[in-house]
C-alpha atoms as a PDB file:
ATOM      1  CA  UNK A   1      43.107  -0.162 -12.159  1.00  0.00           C
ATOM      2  CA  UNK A   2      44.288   1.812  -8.898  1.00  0.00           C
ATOM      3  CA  UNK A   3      41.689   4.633  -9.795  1.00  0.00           C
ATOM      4  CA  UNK A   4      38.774   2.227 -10.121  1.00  0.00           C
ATOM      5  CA  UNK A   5      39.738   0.296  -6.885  1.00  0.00           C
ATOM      6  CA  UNK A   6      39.508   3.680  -5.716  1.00  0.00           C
ATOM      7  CA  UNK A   7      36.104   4.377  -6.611  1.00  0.00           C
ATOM      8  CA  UNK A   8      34.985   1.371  -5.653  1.00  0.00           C
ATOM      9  CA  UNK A   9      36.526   1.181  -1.662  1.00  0.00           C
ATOM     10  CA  UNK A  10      34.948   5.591  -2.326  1.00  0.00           C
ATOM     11  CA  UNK A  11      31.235   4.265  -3.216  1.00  0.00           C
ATOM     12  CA  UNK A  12      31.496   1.235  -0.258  1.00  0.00           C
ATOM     13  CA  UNK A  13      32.795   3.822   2.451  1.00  0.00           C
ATOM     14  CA  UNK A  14      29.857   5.905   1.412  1.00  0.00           C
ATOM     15  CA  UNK A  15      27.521   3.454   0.794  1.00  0.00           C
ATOM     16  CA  UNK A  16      27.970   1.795   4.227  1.00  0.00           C
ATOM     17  CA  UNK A  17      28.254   4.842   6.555  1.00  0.00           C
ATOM     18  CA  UNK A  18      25.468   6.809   5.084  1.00  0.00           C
ATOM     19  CA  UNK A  19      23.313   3.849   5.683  1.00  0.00           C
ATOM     20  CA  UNK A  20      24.325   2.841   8.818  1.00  0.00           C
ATOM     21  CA  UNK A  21      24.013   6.311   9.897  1.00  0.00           C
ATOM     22  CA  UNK A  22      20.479   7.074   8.794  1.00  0.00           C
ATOM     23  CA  UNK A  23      19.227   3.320  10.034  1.00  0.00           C
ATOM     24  CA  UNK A  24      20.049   4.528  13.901  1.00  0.00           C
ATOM     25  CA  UNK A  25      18.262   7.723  12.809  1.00  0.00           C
ATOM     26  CA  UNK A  26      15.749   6.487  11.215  1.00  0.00           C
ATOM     27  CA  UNK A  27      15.290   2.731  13.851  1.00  0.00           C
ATOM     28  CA  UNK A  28      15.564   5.714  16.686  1.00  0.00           C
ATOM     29  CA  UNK A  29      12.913   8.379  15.435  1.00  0.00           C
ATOM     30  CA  UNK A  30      10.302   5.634  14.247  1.00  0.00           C
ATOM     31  CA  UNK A  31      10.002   4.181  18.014  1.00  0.00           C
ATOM     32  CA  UNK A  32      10.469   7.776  19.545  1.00  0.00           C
ATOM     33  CA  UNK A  33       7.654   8.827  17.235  1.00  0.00           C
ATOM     34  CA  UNK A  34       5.542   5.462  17.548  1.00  0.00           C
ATOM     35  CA  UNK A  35       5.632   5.052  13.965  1.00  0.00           C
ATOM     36  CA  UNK A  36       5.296   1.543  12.051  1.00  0.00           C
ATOM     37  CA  UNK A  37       5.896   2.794   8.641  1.00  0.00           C
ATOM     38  CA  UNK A  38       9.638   5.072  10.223  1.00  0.00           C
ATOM     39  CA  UNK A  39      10.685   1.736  11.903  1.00  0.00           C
ATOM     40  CA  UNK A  40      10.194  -0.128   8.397  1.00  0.00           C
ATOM     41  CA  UNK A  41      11.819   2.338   6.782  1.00  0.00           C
ATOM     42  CA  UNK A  42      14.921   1.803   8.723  1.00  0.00           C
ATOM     43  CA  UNK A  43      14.886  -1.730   8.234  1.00  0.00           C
ATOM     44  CA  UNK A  44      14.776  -1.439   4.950  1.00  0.00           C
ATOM     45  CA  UNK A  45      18.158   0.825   5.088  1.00  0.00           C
ATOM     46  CA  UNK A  46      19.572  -2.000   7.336  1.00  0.00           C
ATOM     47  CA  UNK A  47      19.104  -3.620   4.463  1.00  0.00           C
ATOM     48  CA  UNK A  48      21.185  -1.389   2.525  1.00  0.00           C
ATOM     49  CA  UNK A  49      24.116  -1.989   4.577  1.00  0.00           C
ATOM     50  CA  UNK A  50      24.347  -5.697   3.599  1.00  0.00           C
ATOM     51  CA  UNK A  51      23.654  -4.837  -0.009  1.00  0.00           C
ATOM     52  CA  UNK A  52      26.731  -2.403   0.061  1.00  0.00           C
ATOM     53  CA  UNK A  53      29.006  -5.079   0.897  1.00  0.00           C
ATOM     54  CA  UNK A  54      27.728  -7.619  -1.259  1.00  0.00           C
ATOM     55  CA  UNK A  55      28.063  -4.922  -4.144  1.00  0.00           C
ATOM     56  CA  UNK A  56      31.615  -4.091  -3.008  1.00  0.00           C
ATOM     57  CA  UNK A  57      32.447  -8.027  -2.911  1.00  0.00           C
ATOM     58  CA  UNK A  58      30.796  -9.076  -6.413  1.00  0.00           C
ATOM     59  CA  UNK A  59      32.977  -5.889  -7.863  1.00  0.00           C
ATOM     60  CA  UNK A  60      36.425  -6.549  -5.959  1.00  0.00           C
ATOM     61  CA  UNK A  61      35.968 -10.297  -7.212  1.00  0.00           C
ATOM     62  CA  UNK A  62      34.620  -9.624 -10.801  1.00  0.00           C
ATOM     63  CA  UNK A  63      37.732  -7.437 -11.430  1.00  0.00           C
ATOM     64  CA  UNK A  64      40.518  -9.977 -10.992  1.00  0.00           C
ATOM     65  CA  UNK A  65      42.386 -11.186 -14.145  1.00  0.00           C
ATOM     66  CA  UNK A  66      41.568 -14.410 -15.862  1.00  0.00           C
ATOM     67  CA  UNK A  67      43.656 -17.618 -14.378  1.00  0.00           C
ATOM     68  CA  UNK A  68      44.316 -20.639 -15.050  1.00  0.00           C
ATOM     69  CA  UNK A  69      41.057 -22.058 -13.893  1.00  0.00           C
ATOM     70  CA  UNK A  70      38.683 -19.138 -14.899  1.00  0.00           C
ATOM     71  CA  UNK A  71      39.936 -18.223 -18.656  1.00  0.00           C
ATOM     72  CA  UNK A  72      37.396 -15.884 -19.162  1.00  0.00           C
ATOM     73  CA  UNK A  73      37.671 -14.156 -16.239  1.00  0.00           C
ATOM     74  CA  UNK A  74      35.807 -13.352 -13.282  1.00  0.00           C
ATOM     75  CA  UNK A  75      32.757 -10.815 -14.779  1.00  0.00           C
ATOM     76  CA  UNK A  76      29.723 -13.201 -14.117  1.00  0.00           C
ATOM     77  CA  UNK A  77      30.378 -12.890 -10.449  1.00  0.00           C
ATOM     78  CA  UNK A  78      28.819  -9.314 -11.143  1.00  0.00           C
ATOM     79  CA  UNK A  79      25.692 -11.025 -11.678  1.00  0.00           C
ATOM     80  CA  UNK A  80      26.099 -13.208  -8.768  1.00  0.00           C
ATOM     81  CA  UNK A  81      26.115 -10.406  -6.495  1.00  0.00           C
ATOM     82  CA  UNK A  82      23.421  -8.382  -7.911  1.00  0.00           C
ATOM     83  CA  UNK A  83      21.038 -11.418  -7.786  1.00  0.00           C
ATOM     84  CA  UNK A  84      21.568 -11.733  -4.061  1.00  0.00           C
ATOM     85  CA  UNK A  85      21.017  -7.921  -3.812  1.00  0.00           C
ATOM     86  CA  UNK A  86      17.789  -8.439  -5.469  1.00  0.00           C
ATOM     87  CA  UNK A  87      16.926 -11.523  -3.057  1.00  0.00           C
ATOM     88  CA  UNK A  88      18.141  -9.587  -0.158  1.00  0.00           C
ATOM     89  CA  UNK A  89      15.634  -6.563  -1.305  1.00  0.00           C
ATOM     90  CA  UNK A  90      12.757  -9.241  -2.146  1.00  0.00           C
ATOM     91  CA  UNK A  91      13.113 -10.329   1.703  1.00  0.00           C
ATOM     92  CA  UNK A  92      13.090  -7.130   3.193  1.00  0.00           C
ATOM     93  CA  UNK A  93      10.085  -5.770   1.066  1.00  0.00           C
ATOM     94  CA  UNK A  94       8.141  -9.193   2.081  1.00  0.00           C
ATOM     95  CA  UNK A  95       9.062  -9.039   5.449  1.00  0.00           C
ATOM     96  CA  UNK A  96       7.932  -4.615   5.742  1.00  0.00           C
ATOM     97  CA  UNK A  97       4.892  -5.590   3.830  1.00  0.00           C
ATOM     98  CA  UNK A  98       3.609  -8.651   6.014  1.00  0.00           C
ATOM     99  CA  UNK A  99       3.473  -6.435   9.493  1.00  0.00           C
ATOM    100  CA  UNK A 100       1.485  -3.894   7.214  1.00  0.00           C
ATOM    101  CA  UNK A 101      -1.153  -5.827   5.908  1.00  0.00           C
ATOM    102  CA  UNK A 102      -1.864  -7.651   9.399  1.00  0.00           C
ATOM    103  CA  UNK A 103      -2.224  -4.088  10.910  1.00  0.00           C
ATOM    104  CA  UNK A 104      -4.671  -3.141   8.436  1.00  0.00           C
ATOM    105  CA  UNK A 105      -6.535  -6.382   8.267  1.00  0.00           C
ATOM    106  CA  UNK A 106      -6.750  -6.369  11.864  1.00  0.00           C
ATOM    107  CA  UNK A 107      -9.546  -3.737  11.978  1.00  0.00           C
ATOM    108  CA  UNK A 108      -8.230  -2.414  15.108  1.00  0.00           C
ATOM    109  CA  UNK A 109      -7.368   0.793  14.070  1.00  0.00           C
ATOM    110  CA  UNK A 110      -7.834   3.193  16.828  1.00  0.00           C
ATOM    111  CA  UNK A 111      -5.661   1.465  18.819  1.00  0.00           C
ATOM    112  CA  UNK A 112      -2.832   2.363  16.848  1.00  0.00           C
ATOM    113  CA  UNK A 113      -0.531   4.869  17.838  1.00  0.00           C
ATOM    114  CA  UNK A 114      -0.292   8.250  15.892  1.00  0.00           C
ATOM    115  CA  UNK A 115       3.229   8.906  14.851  1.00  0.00           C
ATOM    116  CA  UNK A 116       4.864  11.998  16.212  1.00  0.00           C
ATOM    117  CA  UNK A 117       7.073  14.768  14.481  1.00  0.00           C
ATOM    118  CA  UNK A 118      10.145  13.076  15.142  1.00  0.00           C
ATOM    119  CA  UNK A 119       8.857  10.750  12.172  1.00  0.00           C
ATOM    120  CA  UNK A 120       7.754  13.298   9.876  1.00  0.00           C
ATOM    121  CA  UNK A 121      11.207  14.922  10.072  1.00  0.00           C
ATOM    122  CA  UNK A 122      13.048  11.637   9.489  1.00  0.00           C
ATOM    123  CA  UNK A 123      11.590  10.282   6.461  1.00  0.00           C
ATOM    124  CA  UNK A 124      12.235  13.855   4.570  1.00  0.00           C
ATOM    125  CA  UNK A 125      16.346  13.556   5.777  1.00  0.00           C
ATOM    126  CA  UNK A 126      15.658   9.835   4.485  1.00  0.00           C
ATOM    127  CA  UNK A 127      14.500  11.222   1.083  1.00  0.00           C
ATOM    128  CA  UNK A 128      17.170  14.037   0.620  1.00  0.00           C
ATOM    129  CA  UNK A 129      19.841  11.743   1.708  1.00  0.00           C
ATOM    130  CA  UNK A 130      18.805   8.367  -0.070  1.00  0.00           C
ATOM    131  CA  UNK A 131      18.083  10.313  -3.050  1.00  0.00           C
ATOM    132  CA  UNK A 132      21.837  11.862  -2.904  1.00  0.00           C
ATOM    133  CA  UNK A 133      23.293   8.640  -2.865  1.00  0.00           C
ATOM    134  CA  UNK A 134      21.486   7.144  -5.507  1.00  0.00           C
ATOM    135  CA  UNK A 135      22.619   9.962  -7.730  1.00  0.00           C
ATOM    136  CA  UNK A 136      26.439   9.313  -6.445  1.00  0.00           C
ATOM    137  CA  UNK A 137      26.719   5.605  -7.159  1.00  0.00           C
ATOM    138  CA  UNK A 138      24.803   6.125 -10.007  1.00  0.00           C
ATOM    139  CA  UNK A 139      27.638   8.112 -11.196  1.00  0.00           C
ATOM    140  CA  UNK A 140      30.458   6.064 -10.419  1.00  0.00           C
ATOM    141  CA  UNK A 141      28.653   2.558 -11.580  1.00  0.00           C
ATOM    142  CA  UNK A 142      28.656   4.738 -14.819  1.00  0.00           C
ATOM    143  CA  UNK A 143      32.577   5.607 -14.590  1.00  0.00           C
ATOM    144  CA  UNK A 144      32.955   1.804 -14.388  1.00  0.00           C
ATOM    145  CA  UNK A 145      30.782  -0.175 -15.756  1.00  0.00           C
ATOM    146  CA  UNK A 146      29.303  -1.729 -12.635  1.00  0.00           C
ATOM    147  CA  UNK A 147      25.992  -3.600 -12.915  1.00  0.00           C
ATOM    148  CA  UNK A 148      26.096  -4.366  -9.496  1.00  0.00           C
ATOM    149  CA  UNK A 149      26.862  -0.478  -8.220  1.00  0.00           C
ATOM    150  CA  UNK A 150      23.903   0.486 -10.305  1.00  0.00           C
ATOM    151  CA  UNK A 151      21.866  -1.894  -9.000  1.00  0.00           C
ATOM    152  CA  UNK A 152      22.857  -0.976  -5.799  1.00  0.00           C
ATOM    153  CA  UNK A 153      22.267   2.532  -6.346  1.00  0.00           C
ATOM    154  CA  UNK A 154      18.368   1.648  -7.470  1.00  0.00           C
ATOM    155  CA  UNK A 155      18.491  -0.176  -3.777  1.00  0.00           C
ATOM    156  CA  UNK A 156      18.981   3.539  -2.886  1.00  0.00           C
ATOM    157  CA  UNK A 157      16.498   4.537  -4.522  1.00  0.00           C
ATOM    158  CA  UNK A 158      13.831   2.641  -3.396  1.00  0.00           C
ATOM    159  CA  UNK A 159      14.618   3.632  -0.315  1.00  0.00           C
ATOM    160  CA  UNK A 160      13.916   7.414  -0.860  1.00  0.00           C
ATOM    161  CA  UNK A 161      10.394   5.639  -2.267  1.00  0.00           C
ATOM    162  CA  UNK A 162      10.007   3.531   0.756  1.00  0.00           C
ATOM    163  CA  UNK A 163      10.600   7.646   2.383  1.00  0.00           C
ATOM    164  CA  UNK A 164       8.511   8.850   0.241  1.00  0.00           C
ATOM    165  CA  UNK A 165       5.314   6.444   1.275  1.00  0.00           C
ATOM    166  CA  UNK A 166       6.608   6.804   4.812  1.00  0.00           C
ATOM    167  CA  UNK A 167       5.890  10.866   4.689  1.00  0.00           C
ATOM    168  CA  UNK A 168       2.512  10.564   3.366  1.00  0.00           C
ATOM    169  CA  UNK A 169       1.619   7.770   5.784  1.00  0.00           C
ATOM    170  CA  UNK A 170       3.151   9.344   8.608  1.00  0.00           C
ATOM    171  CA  UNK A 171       1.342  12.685   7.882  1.00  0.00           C
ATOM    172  CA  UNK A 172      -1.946  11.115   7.279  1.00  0.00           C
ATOM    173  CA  UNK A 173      -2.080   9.357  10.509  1.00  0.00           C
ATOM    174  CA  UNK A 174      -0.793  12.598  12.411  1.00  0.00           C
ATOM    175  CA  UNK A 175      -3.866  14.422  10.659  1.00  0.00           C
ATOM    176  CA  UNK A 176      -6.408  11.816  12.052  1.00  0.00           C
ATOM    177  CA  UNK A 177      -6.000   8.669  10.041  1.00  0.00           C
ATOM    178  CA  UNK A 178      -3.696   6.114  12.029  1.00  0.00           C
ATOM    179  CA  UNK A 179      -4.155   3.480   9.605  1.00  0.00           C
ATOM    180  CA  UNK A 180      -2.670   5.537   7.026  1.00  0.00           C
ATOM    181  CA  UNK A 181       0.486   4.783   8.842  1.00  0.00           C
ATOM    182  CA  UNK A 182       0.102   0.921   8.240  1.00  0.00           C
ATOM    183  CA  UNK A 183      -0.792   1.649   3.919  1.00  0.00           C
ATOM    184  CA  UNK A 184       2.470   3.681   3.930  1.00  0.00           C
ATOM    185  CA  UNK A 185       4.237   0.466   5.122  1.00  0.00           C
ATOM    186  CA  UNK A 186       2.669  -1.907   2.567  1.00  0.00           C
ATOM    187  CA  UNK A 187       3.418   0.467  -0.553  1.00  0.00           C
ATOM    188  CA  UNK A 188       6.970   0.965   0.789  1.00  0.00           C
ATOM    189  CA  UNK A 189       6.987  -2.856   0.865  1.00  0.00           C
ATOM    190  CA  UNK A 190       5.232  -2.444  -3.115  1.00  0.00           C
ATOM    191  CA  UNK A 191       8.164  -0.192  -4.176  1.00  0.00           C
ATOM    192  CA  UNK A 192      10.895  -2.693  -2.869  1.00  0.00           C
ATOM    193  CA  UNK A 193       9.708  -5.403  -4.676  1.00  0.00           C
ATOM    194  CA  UNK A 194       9.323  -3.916  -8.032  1.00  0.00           C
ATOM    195  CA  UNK A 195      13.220  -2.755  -7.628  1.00  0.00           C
ATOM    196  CA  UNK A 196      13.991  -6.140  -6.396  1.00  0.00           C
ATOM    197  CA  UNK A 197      11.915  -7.815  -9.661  1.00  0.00           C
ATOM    198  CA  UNK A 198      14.053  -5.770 -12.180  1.00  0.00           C
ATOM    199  CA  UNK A 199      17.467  -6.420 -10.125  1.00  0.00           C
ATOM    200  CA  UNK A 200      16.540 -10.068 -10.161  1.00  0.00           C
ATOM    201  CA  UNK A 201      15.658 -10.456 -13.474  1.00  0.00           C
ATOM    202  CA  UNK A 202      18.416  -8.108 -15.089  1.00  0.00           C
ATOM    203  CA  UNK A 203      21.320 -10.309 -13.256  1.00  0.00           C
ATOM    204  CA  UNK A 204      19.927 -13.488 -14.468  1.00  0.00           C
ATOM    205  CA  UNK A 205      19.447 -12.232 -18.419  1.00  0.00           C
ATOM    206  CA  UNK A 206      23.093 -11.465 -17.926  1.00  0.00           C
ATOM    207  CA  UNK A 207      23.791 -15.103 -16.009  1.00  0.00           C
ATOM    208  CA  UNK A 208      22.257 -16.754 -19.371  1.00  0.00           C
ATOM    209  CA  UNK A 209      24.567 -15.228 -22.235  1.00  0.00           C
ATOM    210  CA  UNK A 210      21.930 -13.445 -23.436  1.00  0.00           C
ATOM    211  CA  UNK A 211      22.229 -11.460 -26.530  1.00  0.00           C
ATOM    212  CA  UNK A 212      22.654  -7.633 -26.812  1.00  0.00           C
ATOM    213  CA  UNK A 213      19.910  -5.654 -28.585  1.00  0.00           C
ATOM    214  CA  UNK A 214      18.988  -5.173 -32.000  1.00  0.00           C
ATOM    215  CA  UNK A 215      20.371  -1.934 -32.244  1.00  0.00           C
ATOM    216  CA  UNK A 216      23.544  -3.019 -30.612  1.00  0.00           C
ATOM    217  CA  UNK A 217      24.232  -5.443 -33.121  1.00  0.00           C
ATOM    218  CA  UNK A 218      23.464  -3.424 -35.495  1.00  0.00           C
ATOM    219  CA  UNK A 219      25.732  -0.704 -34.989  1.00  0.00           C
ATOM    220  CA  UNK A 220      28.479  -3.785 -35.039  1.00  0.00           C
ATOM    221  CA  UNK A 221      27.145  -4.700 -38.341  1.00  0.00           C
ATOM    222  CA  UNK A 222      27.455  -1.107 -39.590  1.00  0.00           C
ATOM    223  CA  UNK A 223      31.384  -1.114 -38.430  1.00  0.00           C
ATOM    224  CA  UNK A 224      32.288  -4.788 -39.755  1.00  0.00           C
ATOM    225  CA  UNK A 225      30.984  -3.953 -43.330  1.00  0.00           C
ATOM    226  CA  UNK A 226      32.869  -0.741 -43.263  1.00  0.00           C
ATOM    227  CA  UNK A 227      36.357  -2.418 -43.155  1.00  0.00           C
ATOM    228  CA  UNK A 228      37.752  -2.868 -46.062  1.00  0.00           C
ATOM    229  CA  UNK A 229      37.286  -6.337 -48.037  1.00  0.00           C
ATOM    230  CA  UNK A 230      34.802  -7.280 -46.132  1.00  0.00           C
ATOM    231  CA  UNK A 231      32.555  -8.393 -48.555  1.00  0.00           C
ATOM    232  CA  UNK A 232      29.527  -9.874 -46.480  1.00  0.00           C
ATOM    233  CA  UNK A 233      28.602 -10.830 -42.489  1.00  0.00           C
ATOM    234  CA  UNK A 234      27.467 -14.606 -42.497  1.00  0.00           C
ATOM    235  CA  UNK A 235      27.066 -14.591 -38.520  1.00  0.00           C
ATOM    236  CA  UNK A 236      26.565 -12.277 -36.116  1.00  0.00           C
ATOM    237  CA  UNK A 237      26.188 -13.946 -32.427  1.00  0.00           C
ATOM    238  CA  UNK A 238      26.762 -11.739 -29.303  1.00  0.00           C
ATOM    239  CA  UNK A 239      26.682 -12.868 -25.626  1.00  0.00           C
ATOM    240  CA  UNK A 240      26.909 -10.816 -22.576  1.00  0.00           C
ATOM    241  CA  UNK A 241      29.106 -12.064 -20.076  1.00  0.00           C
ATOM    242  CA  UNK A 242      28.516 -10.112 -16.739  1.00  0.00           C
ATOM    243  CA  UNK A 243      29.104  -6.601 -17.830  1.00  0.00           C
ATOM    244  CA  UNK A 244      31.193  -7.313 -20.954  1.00  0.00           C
ATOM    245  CA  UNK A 245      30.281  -8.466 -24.347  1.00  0.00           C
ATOM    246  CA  UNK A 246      31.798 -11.641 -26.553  1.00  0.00           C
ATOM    247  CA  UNK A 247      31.160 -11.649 -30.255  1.00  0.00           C
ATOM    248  CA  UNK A 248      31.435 -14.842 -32.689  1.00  0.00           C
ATOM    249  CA  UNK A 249      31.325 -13.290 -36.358  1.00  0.00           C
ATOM    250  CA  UNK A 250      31.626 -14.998 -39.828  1.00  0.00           C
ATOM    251  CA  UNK A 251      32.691 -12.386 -42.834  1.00  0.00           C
ATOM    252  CA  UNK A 252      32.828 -12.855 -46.484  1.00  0.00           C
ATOM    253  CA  UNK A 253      36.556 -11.979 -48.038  1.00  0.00           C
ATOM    254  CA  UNK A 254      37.049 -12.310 -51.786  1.00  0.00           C
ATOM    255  CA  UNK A 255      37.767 -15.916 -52.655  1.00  0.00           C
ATOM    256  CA  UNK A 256      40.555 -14.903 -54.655  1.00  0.00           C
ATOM    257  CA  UNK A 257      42.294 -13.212 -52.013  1.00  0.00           C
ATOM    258  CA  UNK A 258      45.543 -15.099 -50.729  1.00  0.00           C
ATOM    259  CA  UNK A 259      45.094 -16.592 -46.571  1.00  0.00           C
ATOM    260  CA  UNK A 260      47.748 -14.174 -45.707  1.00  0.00           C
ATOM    261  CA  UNK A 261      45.616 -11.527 -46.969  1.00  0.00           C
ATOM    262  CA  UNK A 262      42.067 -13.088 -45.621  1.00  0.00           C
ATOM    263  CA  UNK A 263      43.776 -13.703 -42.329  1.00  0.00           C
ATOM    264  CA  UNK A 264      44.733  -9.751 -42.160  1.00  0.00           C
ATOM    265  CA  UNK A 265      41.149  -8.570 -42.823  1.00  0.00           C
ATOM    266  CA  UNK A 266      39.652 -10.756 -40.015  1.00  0.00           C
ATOM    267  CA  UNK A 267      42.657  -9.427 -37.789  1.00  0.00           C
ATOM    268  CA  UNK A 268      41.713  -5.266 -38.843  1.00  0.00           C
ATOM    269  CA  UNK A 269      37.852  -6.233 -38.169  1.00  0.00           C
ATOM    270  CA  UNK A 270      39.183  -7.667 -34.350  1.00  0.00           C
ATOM    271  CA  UNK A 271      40.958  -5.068 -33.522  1.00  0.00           C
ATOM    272  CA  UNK A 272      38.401  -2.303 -34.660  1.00  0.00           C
ATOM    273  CA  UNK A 273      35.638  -4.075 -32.987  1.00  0.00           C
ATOM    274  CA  UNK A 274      37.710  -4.200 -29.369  1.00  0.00           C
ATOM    275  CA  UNK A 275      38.907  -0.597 -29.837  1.00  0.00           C
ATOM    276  CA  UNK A 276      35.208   0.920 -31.317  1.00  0.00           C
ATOM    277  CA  UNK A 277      33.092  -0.910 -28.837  1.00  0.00           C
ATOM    278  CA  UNK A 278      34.497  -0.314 -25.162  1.00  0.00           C
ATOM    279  CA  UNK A 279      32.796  -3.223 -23.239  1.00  0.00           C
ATOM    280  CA  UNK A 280      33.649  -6.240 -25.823  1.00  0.00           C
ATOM    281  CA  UNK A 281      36.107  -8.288 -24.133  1.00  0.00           C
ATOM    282  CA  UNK A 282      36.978 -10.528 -26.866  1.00  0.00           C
ATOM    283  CA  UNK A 283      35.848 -11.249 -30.523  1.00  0.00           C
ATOM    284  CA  UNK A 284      36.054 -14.198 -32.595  1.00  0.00           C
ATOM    285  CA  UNK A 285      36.493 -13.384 -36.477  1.00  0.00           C
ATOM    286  CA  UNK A 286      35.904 -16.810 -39.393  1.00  0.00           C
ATOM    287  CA  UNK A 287      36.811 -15.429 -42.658  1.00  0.00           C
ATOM    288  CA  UNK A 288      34.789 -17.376 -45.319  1.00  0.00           C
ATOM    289  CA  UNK A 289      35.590 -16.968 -49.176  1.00  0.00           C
ATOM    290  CA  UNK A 290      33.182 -15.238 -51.385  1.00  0.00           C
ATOM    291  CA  UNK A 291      33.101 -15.776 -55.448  1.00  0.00           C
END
């Protein structure tokens, strides 16, 4: 527990400074260099910052033990978090995307300004860097089992996107085509929503006890019927609950077979399905008798 409250303060610290650090860059060289797209970008970082803590909180809360009042402890709050995250991105994308599309629908392109190379040179350290993150809390959302890290390291991501359509705008409209500058800021605002869409929809999949994949379940099949007199699976029902995983399960025992005996089967097949299966939390075994 001390390691992984480690990594998680480790991923905030980083999370937050990197972004606050690279929105004064960024915020700085897009008005410097007169650039729409830069100053977008930088918002959209902003953005980052709030989605750093929000990650941090939804972990820090989702990881307290079970009480009195919350029995099954505090996991779903994962989802919680990550579905403001994905709000939080959905706003920002909306918001980058609206000044875009009123530039270009404007027709008044040559009075836009052309971007300068303080602009060019701060959305590639906005790719390198944004890129490096997402690869670091990608790593340590792995190490834990964070739904909310990841999603906050595909907020990363779609920032080194949002960089990405900020270079080619940037350069376009430096080469003679200011509007360019405006298109960069409505595919950046494309990109965010399509990151925000999967956040959104993963969190609330996971907010409705929705059940794990075929092959998932299958592989649990596979174990059950390998213990020993197990005869049959009657029921199979799995629920995902935040990050974890709660299974109801009915098996067939021999009929014959004292409740002592029956009772110790069902006990071997809950214990081998919490040790084989890291992220199931709890499982329910109902031994039914078999002729």
């Amino acid at each position: 527990m001390d390691n992984e409250q480690s990594v998680i303060r480790k991923v905030t610290v980083v999370g937050v400074a990197g972004n606050v650090l690279l929105t004064a860059f960024k915020l700085t060289a897009g008005i410097l260099g007169k650039s729409g797209a830069m100053v977008s970008d930088a918002v959209h970082s902003l953005s980052d910052v709030f989605a750093t803590f929000v990650a941090y909180l939804g972990v820090r809360i989702s990881k307290r033990s079970a009480d009195k009042e919350h029995p099954y402890g505090h996991e779903r709050l994962e989802c919680v978090a990550s579905l403001i995250l994905g709000l939080i991105l959905a706003a920002t994308g909306i918001g980058i995307g609206r000044v875009g599309v009123m530039n270009i629908i404007s027709g008044n392109y040559d009075s836009l300004e052309v971007p300068r190379l303080i602009a060019l040179i701060a959305s590639i350290v906005s790719i390198i860097t944004k890129e490096l993150m997402f690869w670091y809390t990608r790593h340590y959302a792995k190490k834990i089992d964070s739904r909310v890290f990841m999603a906050d390291a595909w907020h990363h991501r779609s920032d080194a996107f949002s960089s990405v359509g900020s270079l080619i705008g940037i350069a376009g409209a430096m080469m003679g085509f200011p509007v360019l500058d405006s298109v960069a800021s409505v595919i950046i605002c494309l990109f965010i929503l399509k990151v925000a869409y999967d956040i959104i929809k993963s969190a609330i999949s996971n907010m409705l006890d929705t059940s794990c994949d075929e092959e998932y379940e299958q592989k649990i099949r596979e174990y059950v019927l390998s213990v020993e007199g197990v005869k049959s699976i009657d029921l199979l029902h799995t629920r995902q609950f935040g990050n974890k995983v709660y299974i109801d399960i009915e098996i067939g025992v021999d009929g014959n077979e004292s409740f002592r005996s029956a009772h110790d089967i069902a006990e071997r097949v809950h214990e081998g399905v919490e040790e084989k299966f890291e992220n199931v939390k709890h499982v329910m075994v109902h031994a039914n008798p078999v002729d």
